[in-house]
Every structure is written in C-alpha cells, then in structure tokens.
Protein backbone atom coordinates (compact mmCIF):
# COMPACT_ATOMS: atom_id res chain seq x y z
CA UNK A 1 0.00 0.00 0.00
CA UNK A 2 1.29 3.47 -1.08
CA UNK A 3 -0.22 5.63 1.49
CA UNK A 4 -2.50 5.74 4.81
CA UNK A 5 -4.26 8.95 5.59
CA UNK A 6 -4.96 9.35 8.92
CA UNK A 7 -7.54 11.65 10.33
CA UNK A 8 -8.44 12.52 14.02
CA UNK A 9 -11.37 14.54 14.19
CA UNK A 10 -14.31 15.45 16.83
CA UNK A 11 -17.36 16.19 16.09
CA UNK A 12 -17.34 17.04 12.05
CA UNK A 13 -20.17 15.34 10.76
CA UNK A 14 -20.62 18.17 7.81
CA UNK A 15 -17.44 17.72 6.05
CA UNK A 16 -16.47 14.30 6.11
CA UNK A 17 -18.28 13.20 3.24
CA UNK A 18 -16.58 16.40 1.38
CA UNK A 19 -13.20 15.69 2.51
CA UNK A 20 -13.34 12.18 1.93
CA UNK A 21 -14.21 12.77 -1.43
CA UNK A 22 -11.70 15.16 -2.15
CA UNK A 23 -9.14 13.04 -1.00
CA UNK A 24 -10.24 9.89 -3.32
CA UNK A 25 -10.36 12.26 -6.20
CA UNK A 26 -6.57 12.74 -5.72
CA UNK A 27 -5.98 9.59 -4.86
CA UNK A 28 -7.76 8.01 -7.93
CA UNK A 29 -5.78 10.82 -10.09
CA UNK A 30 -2.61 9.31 -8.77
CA UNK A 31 -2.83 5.95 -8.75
CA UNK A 32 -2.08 5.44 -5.54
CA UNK A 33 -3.17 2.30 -3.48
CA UNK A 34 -4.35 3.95 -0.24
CA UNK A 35 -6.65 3.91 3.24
CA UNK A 36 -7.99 6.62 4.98
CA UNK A 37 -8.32 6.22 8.40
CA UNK A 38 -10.56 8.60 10.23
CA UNK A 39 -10.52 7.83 14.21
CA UNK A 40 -13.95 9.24 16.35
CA UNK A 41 -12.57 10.50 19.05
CA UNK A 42 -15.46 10.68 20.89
CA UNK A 43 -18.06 12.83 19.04
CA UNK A 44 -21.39 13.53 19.92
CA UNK A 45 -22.97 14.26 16.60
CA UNK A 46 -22.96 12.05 13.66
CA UNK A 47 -19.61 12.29 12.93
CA UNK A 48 -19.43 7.86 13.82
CA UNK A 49 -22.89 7.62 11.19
CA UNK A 50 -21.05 8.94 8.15
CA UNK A 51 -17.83 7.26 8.77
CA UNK A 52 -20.08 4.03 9.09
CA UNK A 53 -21.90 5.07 5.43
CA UNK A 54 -18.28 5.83 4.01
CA UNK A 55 -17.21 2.51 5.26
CA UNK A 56 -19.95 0.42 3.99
CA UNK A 57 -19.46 2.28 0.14
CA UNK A 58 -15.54 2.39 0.03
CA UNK A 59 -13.41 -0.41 1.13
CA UNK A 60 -10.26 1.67 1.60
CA UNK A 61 -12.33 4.00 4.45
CA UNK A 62 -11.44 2.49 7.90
CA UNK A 63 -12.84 3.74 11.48
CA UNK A 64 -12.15 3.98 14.70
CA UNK A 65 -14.09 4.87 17.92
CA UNK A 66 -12.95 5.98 20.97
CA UNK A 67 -15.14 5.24 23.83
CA UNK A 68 -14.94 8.97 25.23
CA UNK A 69 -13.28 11.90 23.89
CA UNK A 70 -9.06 10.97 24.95
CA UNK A 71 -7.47 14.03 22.61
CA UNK A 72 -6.00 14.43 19.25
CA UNK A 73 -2.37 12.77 20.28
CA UNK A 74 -3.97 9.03 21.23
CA UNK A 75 -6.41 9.53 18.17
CA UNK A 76 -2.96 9.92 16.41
CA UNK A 77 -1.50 6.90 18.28
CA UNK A 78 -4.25 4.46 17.41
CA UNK A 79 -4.05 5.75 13.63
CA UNK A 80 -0.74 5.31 13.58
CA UNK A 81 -0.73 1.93 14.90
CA UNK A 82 -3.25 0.53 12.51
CA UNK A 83 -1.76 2.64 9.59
CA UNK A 84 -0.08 0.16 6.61
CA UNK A 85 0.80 2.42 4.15
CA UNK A 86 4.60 3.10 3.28
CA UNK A 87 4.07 7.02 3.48
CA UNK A 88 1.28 8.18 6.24
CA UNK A 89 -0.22 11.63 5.98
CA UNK A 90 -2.07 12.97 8.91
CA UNK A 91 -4.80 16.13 8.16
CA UNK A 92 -6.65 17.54 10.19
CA UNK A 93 -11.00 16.91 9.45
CA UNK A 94 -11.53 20.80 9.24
CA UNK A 95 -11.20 20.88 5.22
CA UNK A 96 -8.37 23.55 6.51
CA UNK A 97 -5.66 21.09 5.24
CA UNK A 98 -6.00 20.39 1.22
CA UNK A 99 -5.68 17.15 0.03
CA UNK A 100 -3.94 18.66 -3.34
CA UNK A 101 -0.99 18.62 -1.57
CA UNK A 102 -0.55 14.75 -0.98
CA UNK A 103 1.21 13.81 -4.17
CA UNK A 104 3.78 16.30 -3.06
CA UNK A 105 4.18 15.07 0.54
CA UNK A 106 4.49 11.53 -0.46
CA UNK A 107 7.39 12.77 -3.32
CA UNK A 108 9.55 14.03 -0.70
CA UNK A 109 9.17 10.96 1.90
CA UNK A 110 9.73 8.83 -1.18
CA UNK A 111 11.93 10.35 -3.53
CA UNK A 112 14.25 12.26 -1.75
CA UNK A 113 14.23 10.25 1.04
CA UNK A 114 12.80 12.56 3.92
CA UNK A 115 11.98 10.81 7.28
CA UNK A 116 9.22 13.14 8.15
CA UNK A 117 7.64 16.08 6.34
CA UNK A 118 6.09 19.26 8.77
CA UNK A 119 3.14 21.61 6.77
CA UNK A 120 4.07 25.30 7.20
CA UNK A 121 0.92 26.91 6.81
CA UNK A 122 2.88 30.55 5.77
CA UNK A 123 -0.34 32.14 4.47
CA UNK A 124 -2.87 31.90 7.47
CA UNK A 125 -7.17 32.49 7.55
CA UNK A 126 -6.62 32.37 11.36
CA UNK A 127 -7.43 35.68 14.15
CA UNK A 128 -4.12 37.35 14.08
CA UNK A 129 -4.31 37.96 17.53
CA UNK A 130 -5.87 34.92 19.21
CA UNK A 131 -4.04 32.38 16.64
CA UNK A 132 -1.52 33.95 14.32
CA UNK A 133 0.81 35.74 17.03
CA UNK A 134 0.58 33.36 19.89
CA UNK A 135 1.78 30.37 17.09
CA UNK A 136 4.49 32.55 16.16
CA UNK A 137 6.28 32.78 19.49
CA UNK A 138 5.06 29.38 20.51
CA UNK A 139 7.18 27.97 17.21
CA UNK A 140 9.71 30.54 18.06
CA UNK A 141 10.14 28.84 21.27
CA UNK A 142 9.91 25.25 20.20
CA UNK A 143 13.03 25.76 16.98
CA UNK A 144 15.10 27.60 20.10
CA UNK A 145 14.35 23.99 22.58
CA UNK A 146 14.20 21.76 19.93
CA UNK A 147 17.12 22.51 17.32
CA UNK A 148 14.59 21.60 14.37
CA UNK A 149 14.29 24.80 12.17
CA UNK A 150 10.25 24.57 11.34
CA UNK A 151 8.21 27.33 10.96
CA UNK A 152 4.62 25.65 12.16
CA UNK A 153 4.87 22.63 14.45
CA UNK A 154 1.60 22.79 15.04
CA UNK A 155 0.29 22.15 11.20
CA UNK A 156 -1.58 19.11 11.13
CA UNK A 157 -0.56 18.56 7.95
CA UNK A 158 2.15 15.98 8.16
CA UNK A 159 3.94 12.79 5.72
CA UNK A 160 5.85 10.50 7.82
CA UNK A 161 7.89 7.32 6.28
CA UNK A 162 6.14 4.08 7.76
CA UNK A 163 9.16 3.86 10.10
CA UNK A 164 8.58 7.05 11.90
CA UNK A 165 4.88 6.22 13.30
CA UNK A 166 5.62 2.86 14.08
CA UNK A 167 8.69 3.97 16.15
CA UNK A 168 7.14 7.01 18.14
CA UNK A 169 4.87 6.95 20.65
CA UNK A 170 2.34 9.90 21.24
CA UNK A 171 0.55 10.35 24.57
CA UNK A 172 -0.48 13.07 26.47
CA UNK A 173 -0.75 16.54 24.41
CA UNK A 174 2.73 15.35 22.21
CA UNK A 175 1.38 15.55 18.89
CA UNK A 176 2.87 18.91 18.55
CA UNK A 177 6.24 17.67 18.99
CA UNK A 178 6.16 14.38 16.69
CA UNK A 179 9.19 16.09 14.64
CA UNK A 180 11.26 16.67 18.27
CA UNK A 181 10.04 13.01 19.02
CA UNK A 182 11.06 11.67 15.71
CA UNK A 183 14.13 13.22 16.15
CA UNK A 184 15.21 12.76 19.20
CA UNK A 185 14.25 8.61 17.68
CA UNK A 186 17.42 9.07 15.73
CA UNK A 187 14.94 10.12 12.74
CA UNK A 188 17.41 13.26 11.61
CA UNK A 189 16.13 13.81 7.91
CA UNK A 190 13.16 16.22 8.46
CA UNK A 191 12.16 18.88 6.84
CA UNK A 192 9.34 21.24 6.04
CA UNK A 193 7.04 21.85 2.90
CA UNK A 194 4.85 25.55 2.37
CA UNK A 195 1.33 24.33 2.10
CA UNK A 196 -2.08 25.89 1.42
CA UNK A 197 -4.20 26.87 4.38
CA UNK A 198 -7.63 26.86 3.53
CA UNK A 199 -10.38 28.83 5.43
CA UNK A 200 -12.72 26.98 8.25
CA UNK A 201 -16.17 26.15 6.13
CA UNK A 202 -18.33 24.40 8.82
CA UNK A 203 -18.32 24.44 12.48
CA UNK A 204 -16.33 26.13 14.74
CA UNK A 205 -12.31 25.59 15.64
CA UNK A 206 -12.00 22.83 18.89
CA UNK A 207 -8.65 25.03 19.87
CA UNK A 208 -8.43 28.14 22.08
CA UNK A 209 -6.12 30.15 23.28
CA UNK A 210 -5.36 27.71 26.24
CA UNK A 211 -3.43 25.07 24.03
CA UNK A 212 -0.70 27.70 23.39
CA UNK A 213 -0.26 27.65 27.47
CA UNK A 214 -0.30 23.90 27.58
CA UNK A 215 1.69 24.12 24.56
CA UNK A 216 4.59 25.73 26.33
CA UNK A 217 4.26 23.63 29.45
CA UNK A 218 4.73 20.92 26.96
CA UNK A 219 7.63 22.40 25.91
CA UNK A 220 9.14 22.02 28.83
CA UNK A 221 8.43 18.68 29.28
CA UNK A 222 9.73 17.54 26.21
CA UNK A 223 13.16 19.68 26.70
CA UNK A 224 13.69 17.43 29.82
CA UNK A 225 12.72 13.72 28.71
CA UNK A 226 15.11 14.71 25.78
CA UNK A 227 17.84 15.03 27.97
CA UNK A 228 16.61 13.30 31.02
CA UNK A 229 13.52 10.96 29.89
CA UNK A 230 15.91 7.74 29.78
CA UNK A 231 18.15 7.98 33.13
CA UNK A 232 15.85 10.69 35.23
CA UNK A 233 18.81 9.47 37.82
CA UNK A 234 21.33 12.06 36.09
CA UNK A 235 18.95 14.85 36.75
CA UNK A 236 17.23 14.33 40.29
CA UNK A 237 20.48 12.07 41.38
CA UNK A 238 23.03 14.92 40.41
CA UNK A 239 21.39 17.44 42.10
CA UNK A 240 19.82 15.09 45.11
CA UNK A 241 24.03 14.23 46.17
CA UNK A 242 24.92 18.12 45.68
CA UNK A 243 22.28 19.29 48.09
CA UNK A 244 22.64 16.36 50.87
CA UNK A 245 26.39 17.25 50.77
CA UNK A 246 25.65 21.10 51.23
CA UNK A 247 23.89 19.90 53.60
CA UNK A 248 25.76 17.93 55.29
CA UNK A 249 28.96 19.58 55.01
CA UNK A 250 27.04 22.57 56.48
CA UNK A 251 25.89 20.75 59.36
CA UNK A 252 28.74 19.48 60.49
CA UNK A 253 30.77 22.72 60.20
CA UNK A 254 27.70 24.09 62.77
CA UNK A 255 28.39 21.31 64.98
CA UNK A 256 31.80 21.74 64.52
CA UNK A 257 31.84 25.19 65.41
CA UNK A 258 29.29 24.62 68.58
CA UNK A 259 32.22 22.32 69.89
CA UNK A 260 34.96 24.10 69.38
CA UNK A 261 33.04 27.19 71.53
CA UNK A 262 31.97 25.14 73.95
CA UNK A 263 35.78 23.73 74.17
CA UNK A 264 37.09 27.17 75.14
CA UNK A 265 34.83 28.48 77.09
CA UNK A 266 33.12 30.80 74.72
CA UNK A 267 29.50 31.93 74.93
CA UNK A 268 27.67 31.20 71.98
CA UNK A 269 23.98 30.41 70.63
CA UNK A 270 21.92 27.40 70.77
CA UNK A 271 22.49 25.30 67.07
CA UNK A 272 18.63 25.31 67.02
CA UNK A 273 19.01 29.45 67.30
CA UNK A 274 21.10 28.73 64.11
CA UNK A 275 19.70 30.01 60.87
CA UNK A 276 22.05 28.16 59.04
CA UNK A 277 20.85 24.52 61.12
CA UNK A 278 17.78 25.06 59.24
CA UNK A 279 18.78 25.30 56.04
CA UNK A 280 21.41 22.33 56.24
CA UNK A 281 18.55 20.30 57.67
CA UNK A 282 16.29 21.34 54.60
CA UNK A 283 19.17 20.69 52.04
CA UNK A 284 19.49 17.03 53.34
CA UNK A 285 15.73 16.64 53.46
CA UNK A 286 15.07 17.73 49.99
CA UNK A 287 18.71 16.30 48.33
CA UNK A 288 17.23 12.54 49.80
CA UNK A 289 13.83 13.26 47.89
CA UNK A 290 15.31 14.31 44.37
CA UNK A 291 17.85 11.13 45.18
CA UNK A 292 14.83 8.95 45.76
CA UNK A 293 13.09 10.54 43.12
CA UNK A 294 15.58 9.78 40.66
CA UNK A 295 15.79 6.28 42.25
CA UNK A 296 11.72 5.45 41.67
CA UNK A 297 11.78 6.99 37.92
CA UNK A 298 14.81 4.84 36.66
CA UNK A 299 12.67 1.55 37.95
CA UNK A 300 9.13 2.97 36.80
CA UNK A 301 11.29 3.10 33.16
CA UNK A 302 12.75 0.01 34.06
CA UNK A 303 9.27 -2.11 34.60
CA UNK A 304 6.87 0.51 32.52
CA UNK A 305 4.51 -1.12 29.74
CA UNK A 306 3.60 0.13 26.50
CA UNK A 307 0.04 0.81 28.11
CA UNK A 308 -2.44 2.61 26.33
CA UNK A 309 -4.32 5.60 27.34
CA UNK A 310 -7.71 5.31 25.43
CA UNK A 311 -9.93 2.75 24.87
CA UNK A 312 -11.97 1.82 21.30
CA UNK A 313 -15.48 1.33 21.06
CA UNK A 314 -15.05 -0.61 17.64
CA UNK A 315 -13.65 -0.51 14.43
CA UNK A 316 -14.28 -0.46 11.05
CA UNK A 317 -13.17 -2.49 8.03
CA UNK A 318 -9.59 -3.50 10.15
C-alpha cells in the first residue's frame, strides 16, 4: 500500500463526506493504493454515522471509535498503529488542510528520502491575535528547545515514512512535537514543505487560546525527557548528592563550630538558634527526595509497559 491517511477529528459530521471525497479524487488521479483512516474521538454528533456510510461504500475508508473523547495525540497513536501504508499523511478533518498537496508530501518521503515532512501553513485564515501571534512565538520557542528549524509545528498537515509512526509513541498533548520526538528517535532527515491553508467552512475551531499555554508547558516537558527521559537518575540524582552534601557539610561545620566554643569556654547560641541549622537540615531533606526521586523513575522506566491511554469502542473495516 502506497499511502495511509490518517484523520483525528471530533465532532465534524458536515465535512467528512466532502473531505473524503476530495481526498479519493486525488488519490484516484494518482494511482495510488491507499486507506484513509478517520478515528472518532469521541463525538457527539454524527460524525461515527457517516464514517459508518463511508465505510460500507468504500473499502479503503477504515474507522475507529474511541469510547470517550481521549485528545487528538492518542487519536494519532491508534491511527498510527493501525496505519499500513509506506508514506502516512495525517490532516486535520476541518477541510483547513487540502488534500492537493498529498502527491507532493508523499514525493519528498519517497523520492528524496525525507523521514518526516512538517506543513508550514505561511499564508494563514486564522485571528491574528488569538491564533496567528501566539503560534508565532510558541514555534519561536519550540526551533530555540528543539534545534529543528520549522516554521509551524503545530500544522496538522504531516507525511511520515512508515518507520517514523511505528517507532514514536504519542501520549499526552505530544502531537505537537512528533518532529522533536522523531528526532530525538534518531529520525534526523526532516524537513518542512509551504502548504495551502484553507479557510474553516463548517463548524467552529475545537482550539483556544489555552493550548498555546499547555503548549509551552509541553515544551518544557519535552526539553527534559530529551535530555533526562531515559536515566531521570542524572537529573534528580546529580542534584539530590549536591544538596545532601551542602547539607551535610554545612551541618557538620555548625556542629563543629558549637564544639569548638563550647571547648574554650566561649559563649555562643543554641544550634537550634542557628539560621544556618535550618537550612542544612532542609538541604538534606530535599537532596534525599530528588535522590529517591531519581531512584523510583529509573525503575518505573525500568518495569513501565507500552500501556495505552484510550480505549476503542469498535472498528471499522480492520
């Protein structure tokens, strides 16, 4: 199979039918041998009904339902794990992404040899200020963490070799960061492709402002289980032994010092009338916690499963 096309979406009943159409239309043009994968994740309109009429009309249309609304990343990870074609496009069911720009996508993961291919949507329909200029500093920030030089990491408009999705793992909120995840996979050959944005025709956008906060906080996590996700001990264990040995090295100078007064003769305060006791005491305190910290991640990585976080309803044509 030449390509999978693999579509999270919540609650888009009105252009499914349009969208699917659109993309057999290039498909057919093409040649291709193709699936399109649309995954429910968890919609409360009709969105399941037409994916079930697609399904029953066009073997290539595959479903699948999510038993409650889990968020676009699993919807990505059960697509992804189902998905058999050698190039896999993900779009977003908005009609915002166009289908024209498939035979492209699947050129550069096949013909030049690209790993992964990111959508820069350069020409936005978006509210400048709502949309438009909190993406541009949260991609600003995410090329400065990352070291990937993409314009939009956020375009759902993706080609990924077969390799890539079957390698990465998306949980959480992480489908902005498939490229950093990719990468950091030893999947080095990405790059980026201008693509056409198209206007919003039915319904209203699922996003608001919040995902650019949860964006950044994401951000952050990713920067650390880059460096740190594999052997947490080199993080909380480095700075665990540094603080228990400030710690205790202060500590024992106070007792030191209490001695040595108390040896000649000299007056001096109580070590609980110490300021310094106090914050020895809490360096040791919280230097055994990040070392224990440290200690429980490295064996929750040890004994972890591949555990899922969402749970299908059913499935279509699979």
């Amino acid at each position: 199979m030449d390509i999978s096309v693999v579509i999270p979406l919540l609650n888009e009943d009105e252009s499914l039918q349009e969208l699917y159409d659109w993309i057999a239309k290039v498909m057919q043009s093409n040649r291709y041998l193709y699936e399109v994968i649309f995954i429910d994740d968890g919609s409360t309109d009709n969105s399941w009904k037409v994916i079930e009429e697609l399904s029953e009309h066009n073997s290539e249309v595959k479903g699948i339902r999510f038993q409650k609304n889990y968020g676009k990343s699993q919807a990505l990870d059960a697509g992804f794990e189902l998905a058999q074609g050698r190039v896999v496009i993900t779009m977003d069911a908005d009609l915002q992404d166009n289908p024209e720009e498939i035979p492209d996508l699947y050129s550069l993961i096949v013909d030049e040899g690209f790993d992964l291919i990111s959508g820069w949507k350069k020409k936005r329909y978006d509210n400048v200020v709502t949309k438009n200029i909190p993406s541009k500093l949260f991609n600003a920030a995410a090329r400065k963490t990352s070291g990937l030089k993409l314009h939009d990491f956020n375009c759902g408009l993706k080609a990924y070799k077969n390799e890539v999705i079957k390698t990465v793992k998306v949980s959480g909120e992480m489908h902005r960061y498939i490229p950093v995840l990719a990468k950091n996979e030893g999947f080095h050959k990405i790059g980026e492709k201008v693509v056409q944005h198209q206007a919003r025709k039915y319904g209203e956008t699922k996003f608001g402002i919040d995902r650019f906060i949860n964006g950044f906080l994401d951000l952050i996590t990713i920067s650390f289980l880059t460096k740190f996700g594999k052997r947490p001990m080199h993080f909380f264990g480095l700075w665990g032994t540094l603080m228990f040995i400030f710690g205790t090295t202060s500590a024992f100078y106070i007792g030191a010092y209490k001695l040595y007064n108390v040896y000649k003769g000299i007056k001096t305060i109580l070590v609980t009338d110490n300021p310094w006791f106090y914050i020895a005491l809490t360096s040791m305190i919280l230097g055994t916690l990040l070392f224990l910290s440290g200690f429980i991640g490295e064996l929750i990585i040890k004994s972890k499963s591949d555990e899922k976080h969402y749970s299908i309803r059913e499935k279509l044509n699979f």
